[in-house]
C-alpha atoms as a PDB file:
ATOM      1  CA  UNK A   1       2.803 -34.546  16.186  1.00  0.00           C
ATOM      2  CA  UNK A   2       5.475 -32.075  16.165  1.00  0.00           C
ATOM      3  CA  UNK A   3       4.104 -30.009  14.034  1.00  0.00           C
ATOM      4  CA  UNK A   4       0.533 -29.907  15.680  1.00  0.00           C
ATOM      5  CA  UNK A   5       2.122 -28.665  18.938  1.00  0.00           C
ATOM      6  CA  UNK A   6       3.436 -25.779  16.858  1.00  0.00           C
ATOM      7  CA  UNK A   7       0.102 -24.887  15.517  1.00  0.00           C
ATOM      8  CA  UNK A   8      -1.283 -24.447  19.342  1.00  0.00           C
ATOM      9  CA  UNK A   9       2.013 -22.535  20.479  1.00  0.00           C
ATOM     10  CA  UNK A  10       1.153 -20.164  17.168  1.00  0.00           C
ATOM     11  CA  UNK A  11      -2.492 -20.136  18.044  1.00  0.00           C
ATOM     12  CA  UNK A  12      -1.927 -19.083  21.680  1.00  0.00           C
ATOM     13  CA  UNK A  13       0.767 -16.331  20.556  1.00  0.00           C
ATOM     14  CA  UNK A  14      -1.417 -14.635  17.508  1.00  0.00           C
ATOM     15  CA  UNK A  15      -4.173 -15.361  20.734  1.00  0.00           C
ATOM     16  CA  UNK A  16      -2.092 -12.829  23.028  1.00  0.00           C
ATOM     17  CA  UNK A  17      -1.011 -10.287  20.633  1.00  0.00           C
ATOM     18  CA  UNK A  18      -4.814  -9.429  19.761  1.00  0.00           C
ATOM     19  CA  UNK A  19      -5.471  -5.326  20.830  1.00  0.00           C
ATOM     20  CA  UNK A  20      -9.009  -5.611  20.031  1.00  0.00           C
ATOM     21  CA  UNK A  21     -11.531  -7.485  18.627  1.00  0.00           C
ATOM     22  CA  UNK A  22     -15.203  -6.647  16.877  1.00  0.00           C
ATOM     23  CA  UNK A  23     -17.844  -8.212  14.768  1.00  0.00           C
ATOM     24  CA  UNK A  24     -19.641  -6.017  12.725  1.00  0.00           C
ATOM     25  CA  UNK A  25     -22.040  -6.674   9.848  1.00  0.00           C
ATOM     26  CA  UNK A  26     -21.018  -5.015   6.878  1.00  0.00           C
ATOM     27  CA  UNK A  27     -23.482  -3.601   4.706  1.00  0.00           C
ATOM     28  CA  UNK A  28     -22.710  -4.329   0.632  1.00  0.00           C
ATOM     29  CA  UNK A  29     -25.823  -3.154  -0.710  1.00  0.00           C
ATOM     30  CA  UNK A  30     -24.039  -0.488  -2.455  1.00  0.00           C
ATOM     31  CA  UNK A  31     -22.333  -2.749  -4.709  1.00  0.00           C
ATOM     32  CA  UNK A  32     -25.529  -3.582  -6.653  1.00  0.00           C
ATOM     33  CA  UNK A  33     -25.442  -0.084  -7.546  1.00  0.00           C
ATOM     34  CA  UNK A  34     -22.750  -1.078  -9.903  1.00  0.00           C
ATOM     35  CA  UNK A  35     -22.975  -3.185 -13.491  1.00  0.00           C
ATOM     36  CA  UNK A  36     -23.673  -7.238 -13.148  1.00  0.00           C
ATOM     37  CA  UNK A  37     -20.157  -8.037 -13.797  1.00  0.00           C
ATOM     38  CA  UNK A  38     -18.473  -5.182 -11.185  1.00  0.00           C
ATOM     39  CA  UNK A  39     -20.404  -6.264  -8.286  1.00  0.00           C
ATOM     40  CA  UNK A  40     -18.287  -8.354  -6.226  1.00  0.00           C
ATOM     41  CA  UNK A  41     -14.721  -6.655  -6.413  1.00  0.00           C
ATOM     42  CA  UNK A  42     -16.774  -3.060  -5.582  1.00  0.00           C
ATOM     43  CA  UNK A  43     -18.030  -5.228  -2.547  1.00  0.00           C
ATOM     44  CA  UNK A  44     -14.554  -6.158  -1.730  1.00  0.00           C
ATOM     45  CA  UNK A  45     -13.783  -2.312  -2.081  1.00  0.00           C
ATOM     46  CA  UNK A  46     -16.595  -1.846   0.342  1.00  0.00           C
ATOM     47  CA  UNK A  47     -15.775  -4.331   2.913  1.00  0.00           C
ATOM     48  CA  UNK A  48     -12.178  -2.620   2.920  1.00  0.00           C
ATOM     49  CA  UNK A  49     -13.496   1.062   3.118  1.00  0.00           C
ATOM     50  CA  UNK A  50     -15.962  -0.230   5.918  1.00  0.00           C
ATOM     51  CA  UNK A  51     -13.102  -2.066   8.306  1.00  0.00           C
ATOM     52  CA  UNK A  52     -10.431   0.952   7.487  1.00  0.00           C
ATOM     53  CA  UNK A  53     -13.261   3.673   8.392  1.00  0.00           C
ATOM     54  CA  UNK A  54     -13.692   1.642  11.969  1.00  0.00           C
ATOM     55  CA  UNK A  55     -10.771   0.619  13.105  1.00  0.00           C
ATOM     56  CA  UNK A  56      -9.144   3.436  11.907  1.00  0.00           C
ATOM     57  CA  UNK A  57      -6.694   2.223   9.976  1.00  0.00           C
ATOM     58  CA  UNK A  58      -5.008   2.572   6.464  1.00  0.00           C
ATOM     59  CA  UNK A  59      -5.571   0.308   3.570  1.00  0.00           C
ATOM     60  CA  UNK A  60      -2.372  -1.637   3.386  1.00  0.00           C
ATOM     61  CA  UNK A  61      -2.652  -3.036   7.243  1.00  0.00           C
ATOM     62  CA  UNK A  62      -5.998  -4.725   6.677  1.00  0.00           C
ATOM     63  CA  UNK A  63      -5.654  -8.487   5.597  1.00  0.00           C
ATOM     64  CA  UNK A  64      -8.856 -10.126   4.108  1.00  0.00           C
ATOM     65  CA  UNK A  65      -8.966 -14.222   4.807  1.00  0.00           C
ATOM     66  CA  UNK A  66     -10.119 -15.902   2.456  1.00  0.00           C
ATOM     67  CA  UNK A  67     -13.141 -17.543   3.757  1.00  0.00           C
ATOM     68  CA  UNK A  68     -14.339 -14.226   4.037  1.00  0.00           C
ATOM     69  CA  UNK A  69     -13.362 -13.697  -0.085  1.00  0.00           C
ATOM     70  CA  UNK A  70     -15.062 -16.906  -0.573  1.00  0.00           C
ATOM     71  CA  UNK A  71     -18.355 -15.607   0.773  1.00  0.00           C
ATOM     72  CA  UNK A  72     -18.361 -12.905  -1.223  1.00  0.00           C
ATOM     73  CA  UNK A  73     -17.848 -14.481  -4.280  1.00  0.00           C
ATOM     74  CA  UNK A  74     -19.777 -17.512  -3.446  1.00  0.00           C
ATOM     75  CA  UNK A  75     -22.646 -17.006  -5.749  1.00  0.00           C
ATOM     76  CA  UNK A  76     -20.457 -15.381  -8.477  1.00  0.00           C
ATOM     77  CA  UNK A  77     -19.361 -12.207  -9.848  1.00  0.00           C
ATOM     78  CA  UNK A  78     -23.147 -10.812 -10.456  1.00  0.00           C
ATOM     79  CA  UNK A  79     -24.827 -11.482  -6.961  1.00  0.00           C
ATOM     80  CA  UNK A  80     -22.377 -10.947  -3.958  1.00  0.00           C
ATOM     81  CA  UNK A  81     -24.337 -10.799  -0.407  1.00  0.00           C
ATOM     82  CA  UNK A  82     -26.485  -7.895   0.654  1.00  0.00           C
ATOM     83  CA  UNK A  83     -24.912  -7.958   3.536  1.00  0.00           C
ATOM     84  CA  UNK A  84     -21.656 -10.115   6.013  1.00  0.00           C
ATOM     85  CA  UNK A  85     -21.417 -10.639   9.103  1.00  0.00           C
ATOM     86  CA  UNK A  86     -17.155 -10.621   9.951  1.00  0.00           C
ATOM     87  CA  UNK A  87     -14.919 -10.280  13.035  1.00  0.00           C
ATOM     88  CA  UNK A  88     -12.296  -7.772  12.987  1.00  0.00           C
ATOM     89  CA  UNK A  89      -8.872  -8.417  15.151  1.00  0.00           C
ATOM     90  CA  UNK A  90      -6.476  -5.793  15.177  1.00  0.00           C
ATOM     91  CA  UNK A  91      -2.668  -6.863  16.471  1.00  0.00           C
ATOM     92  CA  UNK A  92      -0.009  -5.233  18.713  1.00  0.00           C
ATOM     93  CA  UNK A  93       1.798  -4.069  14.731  1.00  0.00           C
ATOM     94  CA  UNK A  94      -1.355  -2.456  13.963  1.00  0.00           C
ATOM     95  CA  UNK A  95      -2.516  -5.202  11.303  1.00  0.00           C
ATOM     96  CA  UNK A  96      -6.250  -5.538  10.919  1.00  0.00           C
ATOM     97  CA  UNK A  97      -7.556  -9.544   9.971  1.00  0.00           C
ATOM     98  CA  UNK A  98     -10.865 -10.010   8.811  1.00  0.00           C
ATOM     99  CA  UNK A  99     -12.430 -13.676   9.134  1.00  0.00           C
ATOM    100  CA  UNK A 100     -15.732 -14.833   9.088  1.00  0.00           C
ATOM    101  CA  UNK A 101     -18.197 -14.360  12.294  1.00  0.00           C
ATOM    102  CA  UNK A 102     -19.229 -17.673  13.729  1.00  0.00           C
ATOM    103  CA  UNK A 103     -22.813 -18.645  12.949  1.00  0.00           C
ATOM    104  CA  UNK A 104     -23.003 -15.312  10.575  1.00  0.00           C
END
């Protein structure tokens, strides 16, 4: 019980330190450009170009979830997603999180 009510006090805080917040949909067609088994990690690389081109930002402050991993490699290493739908936070520090758009 103790620990729940420390979840919500950590939700509420991360809550009040986000700057800004965006959903975007990401286009990865570019990664099917690439060889069968380079397709998902040069999506990865294009997700990470796309978020630090927007928010304007530099590659080490932008933090991934993994849900948002998990769709990509979801159908493997050969067919990532044309396309994602994500929502970008960015924090008081400057640290961009990307998760997963609801209903995207």
């Amino acid at each position: 019980m103790v620990a729940l009510k420390e979840e919500v006090k950590e939700e509420t805080k991360k809550s009040e330190d986000i700057v800004e917040e965006r959903i975007y949909t990401v286009p990865l067609d570019r990664a099917w450009i690439r060889p069968r088994t380079k397709r998902a990690p040069r999506a990865i690389r294009l997700l990470k170009a796309f978020i630090r081109r927007h928010m304007k930002v530099n590659e080490e402050s932008i933090k991934i979830l993994n849900e948002v991993n998990e769709r990509i490699w979801s159908r493997g290493i050969q067919k990532p997603p044309r396309r994602i739908v994500v929502r970008v936070t960015k924090d008081k520090e400057g640290t961009v999180t990307v998760h997963l758009a609801e209903g995207g």
